[in-house]
C-alpha atoms as a PDB file:
ATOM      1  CA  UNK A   1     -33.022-181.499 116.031  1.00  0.00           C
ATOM      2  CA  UNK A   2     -30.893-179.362 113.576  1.00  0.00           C
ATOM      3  CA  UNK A   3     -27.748-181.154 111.928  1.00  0.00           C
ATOM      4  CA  UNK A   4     -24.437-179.709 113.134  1.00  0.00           C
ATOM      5  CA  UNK A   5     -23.790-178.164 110.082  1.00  0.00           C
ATOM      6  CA  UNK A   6     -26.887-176.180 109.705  1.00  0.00           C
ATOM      7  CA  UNK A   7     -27.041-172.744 110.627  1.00  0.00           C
ATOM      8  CA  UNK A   8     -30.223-171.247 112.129  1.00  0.00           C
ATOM      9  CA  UNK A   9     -31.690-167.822 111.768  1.00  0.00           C
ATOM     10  CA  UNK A  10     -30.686-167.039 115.443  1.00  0.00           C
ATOM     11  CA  UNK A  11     -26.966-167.691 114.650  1.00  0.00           C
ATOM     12  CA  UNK A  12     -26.868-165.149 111.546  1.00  0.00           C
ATOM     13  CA  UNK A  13     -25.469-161.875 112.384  1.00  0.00           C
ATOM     14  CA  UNK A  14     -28.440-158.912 111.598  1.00  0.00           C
ATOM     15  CA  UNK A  15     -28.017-157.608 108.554  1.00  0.00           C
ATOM     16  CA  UNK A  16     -29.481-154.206 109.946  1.00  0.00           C
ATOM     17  CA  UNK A  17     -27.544-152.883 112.771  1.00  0.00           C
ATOM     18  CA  UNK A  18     -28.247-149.956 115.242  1.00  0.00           C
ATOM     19  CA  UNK A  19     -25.911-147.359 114.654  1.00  0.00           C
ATOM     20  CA  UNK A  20     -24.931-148.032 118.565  1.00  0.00           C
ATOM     21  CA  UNK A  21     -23.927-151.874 116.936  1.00  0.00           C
ATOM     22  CA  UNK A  22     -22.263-150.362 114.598  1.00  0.00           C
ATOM     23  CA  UNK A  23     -20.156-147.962 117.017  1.00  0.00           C
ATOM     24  CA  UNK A  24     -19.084-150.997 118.659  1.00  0.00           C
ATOM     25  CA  UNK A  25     -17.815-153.010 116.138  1.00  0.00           C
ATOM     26  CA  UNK A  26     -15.968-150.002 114.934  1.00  0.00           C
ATOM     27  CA  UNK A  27     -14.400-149.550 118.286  1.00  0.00           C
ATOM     28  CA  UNK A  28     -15.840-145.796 118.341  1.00  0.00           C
ATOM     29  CA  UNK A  29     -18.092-143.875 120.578  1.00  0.00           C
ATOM     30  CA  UNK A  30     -21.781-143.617 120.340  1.00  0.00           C
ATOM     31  CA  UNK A  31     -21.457-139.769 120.001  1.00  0.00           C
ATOM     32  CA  UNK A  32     -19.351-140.224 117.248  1.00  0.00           C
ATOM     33  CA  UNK A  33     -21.070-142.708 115.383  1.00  0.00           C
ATOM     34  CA  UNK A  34     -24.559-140.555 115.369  1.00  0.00           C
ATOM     35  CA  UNK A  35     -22.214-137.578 114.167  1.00  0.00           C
ATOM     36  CA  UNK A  36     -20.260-139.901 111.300  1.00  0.00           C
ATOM     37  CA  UNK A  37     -24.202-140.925 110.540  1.00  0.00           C
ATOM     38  CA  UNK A  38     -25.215-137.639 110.228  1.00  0.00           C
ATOM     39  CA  UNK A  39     -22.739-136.847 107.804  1.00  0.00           C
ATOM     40  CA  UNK A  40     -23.812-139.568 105.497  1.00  0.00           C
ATOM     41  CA  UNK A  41     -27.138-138.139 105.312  1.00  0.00           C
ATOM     42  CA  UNK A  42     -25.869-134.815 105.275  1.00  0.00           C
ATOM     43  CA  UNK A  43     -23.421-135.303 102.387  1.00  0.00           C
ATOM     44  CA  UNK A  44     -25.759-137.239 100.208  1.00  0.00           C
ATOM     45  CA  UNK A  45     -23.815-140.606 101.199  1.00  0.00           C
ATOM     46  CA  UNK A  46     -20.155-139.740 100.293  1.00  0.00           C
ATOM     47  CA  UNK A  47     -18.771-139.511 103.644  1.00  0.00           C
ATOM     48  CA  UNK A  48     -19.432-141.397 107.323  1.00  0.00           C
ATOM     49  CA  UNK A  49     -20.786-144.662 108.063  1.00  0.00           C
ATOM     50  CA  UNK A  50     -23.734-145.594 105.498  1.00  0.00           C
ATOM     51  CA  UNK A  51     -26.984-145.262 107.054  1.00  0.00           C
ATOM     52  CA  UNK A  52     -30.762-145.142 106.283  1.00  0.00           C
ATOM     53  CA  UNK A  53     -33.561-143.895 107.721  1.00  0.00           C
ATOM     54  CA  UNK A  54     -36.586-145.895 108.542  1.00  0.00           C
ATOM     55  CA  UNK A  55     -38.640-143.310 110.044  1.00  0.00           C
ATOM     56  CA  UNK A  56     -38.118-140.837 112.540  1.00  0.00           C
ATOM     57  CA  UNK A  57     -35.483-141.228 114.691  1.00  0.00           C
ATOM     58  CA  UNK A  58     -35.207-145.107 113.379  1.00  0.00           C
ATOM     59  CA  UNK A  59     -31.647-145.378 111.671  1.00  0.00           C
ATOM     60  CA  UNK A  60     -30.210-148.438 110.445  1.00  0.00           C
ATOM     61  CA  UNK A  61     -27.027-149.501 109.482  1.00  0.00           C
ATOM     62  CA  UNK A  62     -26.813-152.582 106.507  1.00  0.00           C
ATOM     63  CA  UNK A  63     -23.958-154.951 107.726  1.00  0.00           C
ATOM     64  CA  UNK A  64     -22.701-155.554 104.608  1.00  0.00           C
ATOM     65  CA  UNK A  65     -22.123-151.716 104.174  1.00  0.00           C
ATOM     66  CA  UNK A  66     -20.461-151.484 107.321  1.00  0.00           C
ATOM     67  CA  UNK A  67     -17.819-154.499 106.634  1.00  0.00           C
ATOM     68  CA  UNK A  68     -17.150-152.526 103.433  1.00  0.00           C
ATOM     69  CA  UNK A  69     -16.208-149.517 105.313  1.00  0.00           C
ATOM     70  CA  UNK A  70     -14.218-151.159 107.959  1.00  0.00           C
ATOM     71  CA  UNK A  71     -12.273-153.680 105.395  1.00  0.00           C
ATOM     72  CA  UNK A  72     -11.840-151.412 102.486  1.00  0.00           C
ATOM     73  CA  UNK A  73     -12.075-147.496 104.069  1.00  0.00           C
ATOM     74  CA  UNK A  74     -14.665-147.093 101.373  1.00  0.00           C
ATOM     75  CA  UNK A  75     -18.256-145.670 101.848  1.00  0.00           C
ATOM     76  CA  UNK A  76     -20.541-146.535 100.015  1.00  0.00           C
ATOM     77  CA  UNK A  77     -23.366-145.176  98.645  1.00  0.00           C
ATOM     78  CA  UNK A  78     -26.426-146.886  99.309  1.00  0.00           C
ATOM     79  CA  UNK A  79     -28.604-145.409  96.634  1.00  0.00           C
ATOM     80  CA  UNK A  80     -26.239-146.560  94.139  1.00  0.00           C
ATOM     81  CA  UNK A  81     -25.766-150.537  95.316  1.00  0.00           C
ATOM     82  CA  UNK A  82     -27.057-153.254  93.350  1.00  0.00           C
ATOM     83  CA  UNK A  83     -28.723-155.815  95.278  1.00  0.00           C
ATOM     84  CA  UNK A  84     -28.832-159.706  94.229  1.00  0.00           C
ATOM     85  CA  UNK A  85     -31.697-161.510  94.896  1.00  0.00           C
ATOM     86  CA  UNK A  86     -29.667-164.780  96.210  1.00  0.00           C
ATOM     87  CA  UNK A  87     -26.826-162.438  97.324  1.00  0.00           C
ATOM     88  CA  UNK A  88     -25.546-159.532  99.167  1.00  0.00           C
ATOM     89  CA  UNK A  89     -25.272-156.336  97.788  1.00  0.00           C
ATOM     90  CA  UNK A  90     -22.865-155.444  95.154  1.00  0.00           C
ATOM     91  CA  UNK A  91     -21.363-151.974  93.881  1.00  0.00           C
ATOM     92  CA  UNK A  92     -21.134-150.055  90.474  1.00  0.00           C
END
């Protein structure tokens, strides 16, 4: 039996999302979201919702990346973040 305090794997958010996850915690439309994830592809990650490709039609959306853009209105560019190995992601 788990303590109280603990918190399982099952209770942590993904820290890939669908881009359709991501539309809805932006409050946007699907159509829109695959268009704004488009764009980040398209413009070599300076504008629309950060997004990587994991094969064909596979996209995936890093949470972290997406709390950025909803908290701060700034994309970032995920070729350019540093990752910590006993952290999340930090930029330049």
């Amino acid at each position: 039996m788990a303590s109280l305090g603990a918190v399982t794997e099952a209770d942590e958010p993904p820290q890939l999302l669908t881009v359709d996850e991501a539309a809805r915690l932006l409050r946007i439309g699907r159509s829109r979201a695959y268009e704004l994830a488009n764009e980040y592809l398209n413009s070599g990650g300076t504008t629309g919702i950060p997004v990587f490709r994991l094969g064909p039609g596979c996209l995936r959306v890093p949470r972290w990346a997406l709390i950025e853009l909803a908290t701060t209105g700034r994309v970032v560019r995920l070729c350019d973040a540093v990752v910590q190995t006993t952290g999340g992601p930090v930029g330049h």
